[in-house]
PDB file of N, CA and C in Angstrom:
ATOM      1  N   UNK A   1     119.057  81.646 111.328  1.00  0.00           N
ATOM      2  CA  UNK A   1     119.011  82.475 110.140  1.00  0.00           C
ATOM      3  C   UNK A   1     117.590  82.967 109.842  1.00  0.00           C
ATOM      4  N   UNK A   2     116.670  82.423 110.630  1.00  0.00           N
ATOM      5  CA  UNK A   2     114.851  82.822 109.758  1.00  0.00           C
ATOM      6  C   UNK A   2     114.633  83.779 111.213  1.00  0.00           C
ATOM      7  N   UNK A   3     115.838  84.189 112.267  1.00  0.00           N
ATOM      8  CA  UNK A   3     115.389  85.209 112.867  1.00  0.00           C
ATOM      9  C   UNK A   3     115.475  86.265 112.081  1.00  0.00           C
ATOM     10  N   UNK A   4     116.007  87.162 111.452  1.00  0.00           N
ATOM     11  CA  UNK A   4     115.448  88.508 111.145  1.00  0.00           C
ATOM     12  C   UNK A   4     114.439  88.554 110.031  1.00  0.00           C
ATOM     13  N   UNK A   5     114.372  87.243 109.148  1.00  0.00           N
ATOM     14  CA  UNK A   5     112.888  87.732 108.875  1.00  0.00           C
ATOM     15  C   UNK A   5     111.694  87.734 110.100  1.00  0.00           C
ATOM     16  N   UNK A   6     111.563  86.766 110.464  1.00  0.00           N
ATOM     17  CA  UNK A   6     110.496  86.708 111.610  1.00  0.00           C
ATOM     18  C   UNK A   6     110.383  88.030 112.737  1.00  0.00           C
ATOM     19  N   UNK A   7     111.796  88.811 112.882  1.00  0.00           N
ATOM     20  CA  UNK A   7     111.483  89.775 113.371  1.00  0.00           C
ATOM     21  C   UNK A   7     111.054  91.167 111.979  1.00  0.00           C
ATOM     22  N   UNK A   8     111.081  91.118 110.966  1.00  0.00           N
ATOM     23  CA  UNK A   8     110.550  91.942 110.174  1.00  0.00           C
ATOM     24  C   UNK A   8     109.149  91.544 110.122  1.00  0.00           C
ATOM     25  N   UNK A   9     108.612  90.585 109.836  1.00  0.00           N
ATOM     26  CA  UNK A   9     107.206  89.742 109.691  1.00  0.00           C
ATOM     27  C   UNK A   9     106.943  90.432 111.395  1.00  0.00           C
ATOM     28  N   UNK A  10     106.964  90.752 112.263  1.00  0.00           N
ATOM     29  CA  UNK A  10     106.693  91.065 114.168  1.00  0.00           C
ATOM     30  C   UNK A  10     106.863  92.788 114.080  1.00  0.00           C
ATOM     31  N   UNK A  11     107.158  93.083 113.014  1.00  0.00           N
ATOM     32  CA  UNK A  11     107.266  94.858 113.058  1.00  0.00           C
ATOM     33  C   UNK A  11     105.976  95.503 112.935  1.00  0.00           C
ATOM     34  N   UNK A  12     105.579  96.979 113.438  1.00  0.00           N
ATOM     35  CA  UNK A  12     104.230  96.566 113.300  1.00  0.00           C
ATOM     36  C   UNK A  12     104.334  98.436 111.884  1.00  0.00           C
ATOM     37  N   UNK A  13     103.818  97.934 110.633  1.00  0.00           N
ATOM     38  CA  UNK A  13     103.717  98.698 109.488  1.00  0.00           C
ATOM     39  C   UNK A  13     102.813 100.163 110.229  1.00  0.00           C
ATOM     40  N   UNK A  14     103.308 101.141 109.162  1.00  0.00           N
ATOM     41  CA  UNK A  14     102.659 102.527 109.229  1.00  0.00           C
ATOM     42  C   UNK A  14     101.223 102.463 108.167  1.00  0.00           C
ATOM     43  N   UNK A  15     100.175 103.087 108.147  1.00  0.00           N
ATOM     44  CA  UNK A  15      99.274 103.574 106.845  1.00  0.00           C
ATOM     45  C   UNK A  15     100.000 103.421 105.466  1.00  0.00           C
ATOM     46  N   UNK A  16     101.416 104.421 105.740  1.00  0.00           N
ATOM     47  CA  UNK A  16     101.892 104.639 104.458  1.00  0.00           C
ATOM     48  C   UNK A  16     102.381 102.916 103.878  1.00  0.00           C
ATOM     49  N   UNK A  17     102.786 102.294 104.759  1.00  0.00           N
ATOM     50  CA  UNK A  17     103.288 100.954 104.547  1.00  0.00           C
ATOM     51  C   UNK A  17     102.465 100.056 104.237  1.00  0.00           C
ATOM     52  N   UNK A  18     101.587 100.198 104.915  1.00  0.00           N
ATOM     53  CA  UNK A  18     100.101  99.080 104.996  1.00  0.00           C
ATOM     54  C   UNK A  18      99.392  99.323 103.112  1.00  0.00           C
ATOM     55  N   UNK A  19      99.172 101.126 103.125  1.00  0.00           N
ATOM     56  CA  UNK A  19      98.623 101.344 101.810  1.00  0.00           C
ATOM     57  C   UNK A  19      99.127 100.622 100.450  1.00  0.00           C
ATOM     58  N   UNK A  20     100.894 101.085 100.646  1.00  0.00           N
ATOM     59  CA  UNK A  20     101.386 100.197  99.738  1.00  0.00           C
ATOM     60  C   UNK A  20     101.527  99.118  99.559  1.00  0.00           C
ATOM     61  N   UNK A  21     101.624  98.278 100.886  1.00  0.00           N
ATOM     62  CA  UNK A  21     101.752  96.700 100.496  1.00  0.00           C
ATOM     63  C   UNK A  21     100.321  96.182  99.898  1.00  0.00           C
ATOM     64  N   UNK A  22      99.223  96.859 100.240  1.00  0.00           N
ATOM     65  CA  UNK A  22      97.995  96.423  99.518  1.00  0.00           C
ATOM     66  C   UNK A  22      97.787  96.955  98.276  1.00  0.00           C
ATOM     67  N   UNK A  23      98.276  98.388  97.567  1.00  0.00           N
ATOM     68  CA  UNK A  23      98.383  98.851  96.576  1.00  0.00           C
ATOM     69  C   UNK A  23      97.120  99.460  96.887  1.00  0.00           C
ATOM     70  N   UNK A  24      96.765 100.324  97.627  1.00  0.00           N
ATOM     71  CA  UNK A  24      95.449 100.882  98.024  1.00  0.00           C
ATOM     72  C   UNK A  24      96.072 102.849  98.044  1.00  0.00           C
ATOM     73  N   UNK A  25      95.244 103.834  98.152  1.00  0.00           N
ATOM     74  CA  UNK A  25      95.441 104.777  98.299  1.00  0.00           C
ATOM     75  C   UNK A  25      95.475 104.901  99.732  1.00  0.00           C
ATOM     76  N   UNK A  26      95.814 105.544 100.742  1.00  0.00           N
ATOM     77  CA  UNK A  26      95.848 106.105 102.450  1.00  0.00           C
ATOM     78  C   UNK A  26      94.785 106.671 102.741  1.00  0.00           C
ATOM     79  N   UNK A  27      94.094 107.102 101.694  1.00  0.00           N
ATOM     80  CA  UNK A  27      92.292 107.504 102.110  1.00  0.00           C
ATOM     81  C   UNK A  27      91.530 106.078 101.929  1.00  0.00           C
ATOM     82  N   UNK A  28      91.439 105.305 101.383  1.00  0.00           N
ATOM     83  CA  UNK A  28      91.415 103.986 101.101  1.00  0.00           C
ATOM     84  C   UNK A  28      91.302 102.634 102.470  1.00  0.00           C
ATOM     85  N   UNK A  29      92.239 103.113 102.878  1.00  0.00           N
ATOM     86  CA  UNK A  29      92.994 102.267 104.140  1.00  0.00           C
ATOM     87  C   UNK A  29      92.057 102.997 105.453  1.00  0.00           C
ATOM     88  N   UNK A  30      92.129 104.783 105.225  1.00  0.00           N
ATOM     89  CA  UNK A  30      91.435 104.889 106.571  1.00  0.00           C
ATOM     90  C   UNK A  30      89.934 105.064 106.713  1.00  0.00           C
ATOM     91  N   UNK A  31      89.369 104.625 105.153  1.00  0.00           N
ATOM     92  CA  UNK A  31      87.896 104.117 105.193  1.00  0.00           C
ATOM     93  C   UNK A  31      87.454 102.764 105.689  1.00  0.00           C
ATOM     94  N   UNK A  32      88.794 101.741 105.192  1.00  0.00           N
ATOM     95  CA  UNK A  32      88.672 100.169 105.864  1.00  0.00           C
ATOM     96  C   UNK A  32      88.781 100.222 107.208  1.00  0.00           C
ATOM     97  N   UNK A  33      89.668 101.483 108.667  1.00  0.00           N
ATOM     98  CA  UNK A  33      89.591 101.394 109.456  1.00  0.00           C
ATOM     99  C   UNK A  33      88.242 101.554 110.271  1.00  0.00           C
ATOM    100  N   UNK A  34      87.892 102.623 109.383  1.00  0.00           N
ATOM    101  CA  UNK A  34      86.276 103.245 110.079  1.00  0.00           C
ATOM    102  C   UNK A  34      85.394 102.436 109.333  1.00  0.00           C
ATOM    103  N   UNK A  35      85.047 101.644 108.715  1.00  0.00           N
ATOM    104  CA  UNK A  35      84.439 100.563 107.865  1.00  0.00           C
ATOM    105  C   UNK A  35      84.034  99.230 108.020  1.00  0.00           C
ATOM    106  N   UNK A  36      85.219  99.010 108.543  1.00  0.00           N
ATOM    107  CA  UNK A  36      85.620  97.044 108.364  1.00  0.00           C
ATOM    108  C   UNK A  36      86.508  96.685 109.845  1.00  0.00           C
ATOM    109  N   UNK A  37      86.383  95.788 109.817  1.00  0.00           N
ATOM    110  CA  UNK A  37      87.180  94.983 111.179  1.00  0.00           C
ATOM    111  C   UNK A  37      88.337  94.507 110.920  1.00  0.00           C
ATOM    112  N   UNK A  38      89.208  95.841 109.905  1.00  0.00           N
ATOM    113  CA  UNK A  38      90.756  95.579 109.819  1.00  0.00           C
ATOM    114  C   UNK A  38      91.750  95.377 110.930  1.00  0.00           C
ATOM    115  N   UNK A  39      92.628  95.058 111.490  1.00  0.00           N
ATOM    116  CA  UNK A  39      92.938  94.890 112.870  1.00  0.00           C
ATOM    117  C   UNK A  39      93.919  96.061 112.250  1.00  0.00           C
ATOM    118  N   UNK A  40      93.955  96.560 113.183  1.00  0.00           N
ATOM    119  CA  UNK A  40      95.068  97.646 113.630  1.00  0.00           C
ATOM    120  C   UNK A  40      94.584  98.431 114.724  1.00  0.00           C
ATOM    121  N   UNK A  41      96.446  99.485 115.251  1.00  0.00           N
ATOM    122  CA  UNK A  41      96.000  99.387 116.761  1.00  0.00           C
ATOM    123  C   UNK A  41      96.606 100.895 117.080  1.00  0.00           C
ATOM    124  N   UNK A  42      96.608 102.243 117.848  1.00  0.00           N
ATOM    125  CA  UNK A  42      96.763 103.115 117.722  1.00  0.00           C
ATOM    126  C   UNK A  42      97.981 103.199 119.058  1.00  0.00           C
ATOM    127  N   UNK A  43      99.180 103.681 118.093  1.00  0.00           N
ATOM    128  CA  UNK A  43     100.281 103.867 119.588  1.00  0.00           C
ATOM    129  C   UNK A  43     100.546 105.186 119.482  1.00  0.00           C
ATOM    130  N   UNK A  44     100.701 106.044 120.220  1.00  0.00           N
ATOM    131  CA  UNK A  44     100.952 107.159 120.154  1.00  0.00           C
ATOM    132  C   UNK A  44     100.033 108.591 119.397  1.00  0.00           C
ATOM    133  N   UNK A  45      98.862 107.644 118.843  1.00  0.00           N
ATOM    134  CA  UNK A  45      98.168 108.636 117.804  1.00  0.00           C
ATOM    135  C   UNK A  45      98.012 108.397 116.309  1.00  0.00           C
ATOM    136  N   UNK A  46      99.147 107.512 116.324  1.00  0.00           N
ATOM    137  CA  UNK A  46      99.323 106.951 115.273  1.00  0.00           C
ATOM    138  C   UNK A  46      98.855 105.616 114.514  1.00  0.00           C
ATOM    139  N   UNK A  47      97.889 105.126 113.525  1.00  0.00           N
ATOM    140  CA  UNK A  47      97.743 104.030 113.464  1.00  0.00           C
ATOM    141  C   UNK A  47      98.959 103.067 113.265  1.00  0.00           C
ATOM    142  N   UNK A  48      99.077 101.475 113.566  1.00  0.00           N
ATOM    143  CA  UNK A  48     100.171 100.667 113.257  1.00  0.00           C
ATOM    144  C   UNK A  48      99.197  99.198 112.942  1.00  0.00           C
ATOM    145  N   UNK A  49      99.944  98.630 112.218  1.00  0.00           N
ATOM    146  CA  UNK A  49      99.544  97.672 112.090  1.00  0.00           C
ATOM    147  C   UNK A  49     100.360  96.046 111.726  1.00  0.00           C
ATOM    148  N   UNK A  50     100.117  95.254 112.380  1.00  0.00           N
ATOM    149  CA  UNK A  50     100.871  94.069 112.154  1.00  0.00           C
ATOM    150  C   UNK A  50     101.080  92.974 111.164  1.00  0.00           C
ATOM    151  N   UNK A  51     101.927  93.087 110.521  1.00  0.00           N
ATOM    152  CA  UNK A  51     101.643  92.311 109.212  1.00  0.00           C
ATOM    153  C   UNK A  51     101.215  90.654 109.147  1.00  0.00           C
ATOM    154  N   UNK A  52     101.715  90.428 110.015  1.00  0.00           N
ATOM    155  CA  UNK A  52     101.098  88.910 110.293  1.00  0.00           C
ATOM    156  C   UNK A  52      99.812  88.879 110.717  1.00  0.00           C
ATOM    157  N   UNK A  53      99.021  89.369 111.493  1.00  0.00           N
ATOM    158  CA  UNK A  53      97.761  89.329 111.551  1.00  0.00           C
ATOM    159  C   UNK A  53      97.153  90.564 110.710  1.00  0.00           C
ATOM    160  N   UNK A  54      97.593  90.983 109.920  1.00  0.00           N
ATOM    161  CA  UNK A  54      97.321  91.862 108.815  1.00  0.00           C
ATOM    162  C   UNK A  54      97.002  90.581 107.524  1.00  0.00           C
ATOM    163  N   UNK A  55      97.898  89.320 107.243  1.00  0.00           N
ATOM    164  CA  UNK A  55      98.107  88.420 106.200  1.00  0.00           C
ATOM    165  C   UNK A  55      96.643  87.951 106.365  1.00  0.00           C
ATOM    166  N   UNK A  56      96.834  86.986 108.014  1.00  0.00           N
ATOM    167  CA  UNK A  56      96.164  86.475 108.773  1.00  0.00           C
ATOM    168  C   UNK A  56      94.374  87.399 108.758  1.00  0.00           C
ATOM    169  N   UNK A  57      93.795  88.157 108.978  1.00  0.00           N
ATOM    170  CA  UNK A  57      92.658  88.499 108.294  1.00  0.00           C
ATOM    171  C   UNK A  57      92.519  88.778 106.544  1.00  0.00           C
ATOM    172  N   UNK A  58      93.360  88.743 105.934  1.00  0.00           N
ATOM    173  CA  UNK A  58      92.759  88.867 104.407  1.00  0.00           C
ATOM    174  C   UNK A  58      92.570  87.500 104.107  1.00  0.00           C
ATOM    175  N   UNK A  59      92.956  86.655 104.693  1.00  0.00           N
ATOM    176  CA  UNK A  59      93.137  85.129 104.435  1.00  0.00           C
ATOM    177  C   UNK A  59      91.430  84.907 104.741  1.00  0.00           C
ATOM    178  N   UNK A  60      91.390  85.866 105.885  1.00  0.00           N
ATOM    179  CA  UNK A  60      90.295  84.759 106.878  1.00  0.00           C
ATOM    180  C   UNK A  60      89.000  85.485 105.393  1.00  0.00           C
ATOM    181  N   UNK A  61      89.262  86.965 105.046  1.00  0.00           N
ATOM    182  CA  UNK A  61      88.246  87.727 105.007  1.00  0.00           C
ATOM    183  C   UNK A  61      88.168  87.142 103.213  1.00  0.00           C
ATOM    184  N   UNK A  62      89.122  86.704 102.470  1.00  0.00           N
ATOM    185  CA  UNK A  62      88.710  85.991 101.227  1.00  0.00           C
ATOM    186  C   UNK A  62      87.670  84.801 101.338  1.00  0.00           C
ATOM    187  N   UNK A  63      88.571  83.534 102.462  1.00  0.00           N
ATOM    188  CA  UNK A  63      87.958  82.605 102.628  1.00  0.00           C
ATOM    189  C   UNK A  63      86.121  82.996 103.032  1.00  0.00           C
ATOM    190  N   UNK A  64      86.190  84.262 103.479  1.00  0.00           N
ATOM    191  CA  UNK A  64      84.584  83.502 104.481  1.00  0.00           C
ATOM    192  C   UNK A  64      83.649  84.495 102.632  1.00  0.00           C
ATOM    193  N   UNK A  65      84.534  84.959 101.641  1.00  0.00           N
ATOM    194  CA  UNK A  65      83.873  85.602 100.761  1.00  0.00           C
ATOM    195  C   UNK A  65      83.461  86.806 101.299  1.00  0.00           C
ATOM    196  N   UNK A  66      84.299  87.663 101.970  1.00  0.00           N
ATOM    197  CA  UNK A  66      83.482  89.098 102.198  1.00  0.00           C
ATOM    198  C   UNK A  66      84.833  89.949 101.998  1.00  0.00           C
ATOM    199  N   UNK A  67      85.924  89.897 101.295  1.00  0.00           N
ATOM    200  CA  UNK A  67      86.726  90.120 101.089  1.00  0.00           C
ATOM    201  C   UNK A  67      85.871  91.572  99.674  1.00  0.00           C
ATOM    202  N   UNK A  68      85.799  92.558  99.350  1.00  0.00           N
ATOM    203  CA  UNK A  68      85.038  93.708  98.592  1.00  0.00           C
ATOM    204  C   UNK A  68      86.323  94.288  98.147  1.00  0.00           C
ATOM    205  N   UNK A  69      86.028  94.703  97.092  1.00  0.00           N
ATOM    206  CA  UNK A  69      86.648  95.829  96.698  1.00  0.00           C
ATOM    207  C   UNK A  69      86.657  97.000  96.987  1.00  0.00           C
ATOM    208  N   UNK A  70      87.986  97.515  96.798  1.00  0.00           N
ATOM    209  CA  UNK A  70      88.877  98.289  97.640  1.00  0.00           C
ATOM    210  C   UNK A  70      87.921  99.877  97.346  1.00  0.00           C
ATOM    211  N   UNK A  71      87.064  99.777  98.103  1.00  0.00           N
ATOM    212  CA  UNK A  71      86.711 101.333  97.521  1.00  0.00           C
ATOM    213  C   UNK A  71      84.943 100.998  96.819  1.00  0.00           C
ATOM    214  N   UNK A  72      84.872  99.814  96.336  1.00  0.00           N
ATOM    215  CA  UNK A  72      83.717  99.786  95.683  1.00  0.00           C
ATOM    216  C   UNK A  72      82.657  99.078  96.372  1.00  0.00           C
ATOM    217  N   UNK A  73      82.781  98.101  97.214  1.00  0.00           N
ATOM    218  CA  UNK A  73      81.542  97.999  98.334  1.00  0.00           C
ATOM    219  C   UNK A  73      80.768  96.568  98.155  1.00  0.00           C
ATOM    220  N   UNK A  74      80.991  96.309  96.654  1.00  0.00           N
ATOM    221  CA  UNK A  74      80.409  95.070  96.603  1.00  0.00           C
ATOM    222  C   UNK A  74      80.995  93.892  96.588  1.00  0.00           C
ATOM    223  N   UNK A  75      81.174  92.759  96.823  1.00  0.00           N
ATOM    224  CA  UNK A  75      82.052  91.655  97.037  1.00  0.00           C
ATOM    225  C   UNK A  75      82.711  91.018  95.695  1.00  0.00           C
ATOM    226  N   UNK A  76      83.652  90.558  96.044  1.00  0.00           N
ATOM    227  CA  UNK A  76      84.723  90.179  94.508  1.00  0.00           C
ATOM    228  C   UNK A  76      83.805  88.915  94.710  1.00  0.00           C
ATOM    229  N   UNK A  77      84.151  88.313  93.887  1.00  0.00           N
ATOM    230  CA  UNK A  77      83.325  87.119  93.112  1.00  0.00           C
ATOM    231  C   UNK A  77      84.332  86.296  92.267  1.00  0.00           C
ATOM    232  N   UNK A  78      84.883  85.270  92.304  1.00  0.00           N
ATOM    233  CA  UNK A  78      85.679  84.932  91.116  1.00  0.00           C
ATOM    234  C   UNK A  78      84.752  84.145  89.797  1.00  0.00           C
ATOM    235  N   UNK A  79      84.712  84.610  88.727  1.00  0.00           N
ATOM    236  CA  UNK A  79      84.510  83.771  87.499  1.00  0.00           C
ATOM    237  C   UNK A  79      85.367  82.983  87.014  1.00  0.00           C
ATOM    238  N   UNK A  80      85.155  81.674  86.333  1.00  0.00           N
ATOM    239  CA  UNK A  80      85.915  81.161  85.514  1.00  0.00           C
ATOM    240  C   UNK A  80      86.038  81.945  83.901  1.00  0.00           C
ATOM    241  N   UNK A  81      87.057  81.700  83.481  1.00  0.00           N
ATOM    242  CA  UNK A  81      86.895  82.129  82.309  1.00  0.00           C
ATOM    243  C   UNK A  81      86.446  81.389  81.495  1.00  0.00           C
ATOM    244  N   UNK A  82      85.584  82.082  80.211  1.00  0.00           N
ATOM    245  CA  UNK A  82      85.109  81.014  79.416  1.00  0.00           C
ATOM    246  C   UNK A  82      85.562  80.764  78.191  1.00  0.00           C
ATOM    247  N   UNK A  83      86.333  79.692  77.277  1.00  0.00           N
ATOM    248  CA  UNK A  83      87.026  79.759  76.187  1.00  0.00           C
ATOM    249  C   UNK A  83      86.120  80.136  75.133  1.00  0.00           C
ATOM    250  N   UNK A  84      86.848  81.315  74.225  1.00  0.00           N
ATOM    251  CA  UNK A  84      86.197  81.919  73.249  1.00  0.00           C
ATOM    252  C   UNK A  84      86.750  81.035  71.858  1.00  0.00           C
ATOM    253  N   UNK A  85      85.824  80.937  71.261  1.00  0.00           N
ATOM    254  CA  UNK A  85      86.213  80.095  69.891  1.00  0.00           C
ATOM    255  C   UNK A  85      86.902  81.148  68.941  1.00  0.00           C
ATOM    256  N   UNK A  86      87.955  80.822  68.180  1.00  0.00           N
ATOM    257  CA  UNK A  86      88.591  82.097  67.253  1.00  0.00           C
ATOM    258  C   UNK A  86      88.511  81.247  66.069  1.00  0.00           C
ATOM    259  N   UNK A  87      88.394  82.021  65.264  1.00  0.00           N
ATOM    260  CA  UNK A  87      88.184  81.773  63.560  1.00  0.00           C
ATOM    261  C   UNK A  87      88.162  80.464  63.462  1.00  0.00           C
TER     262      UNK A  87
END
């Protein structure tokens, strides 16, 4: 039964697919290609890309902290939040 996900997870996504599952614009996506060491791979002319080693580098690229915002260049950072005192 966990074959047809595993063969959906082995499909390899379009731009248009890739953009949306990240919530990114398609100009966005083909600045990270010419940019960054996104894996994806060109069949026909076309970019494609694999969602499992698509998961598999955002994982790697949070962990090592060079994970940037989408468009803005400088690295996310997480803060804690700090409790605000109310009345």
């Amino acid at each position: 039964m966990d074959q047809p996900e595993q063969k959906n997870e082995a499909r390899l996504m379009t731009i248009k697919e890739v953009a949306e599952y990240l919530a990114i614009h398609e100009m966005t996506l083909y600045t990270l290609l010419h940019e960054s060491d996104i894996p994806a791979m060109k069949l026909g002319g076309q970019w494609r890309f694999n969602k499992q080693i698509l998961d598999a580098w955002i994982v790697k690229e949070m962990e090592q902290g060079r994970m940037r915002q989408l468009g803005g260049g400088k690295p996310v950072k997480a803060h804690p939040v700090k409790a605000r005192r109310t009345a």
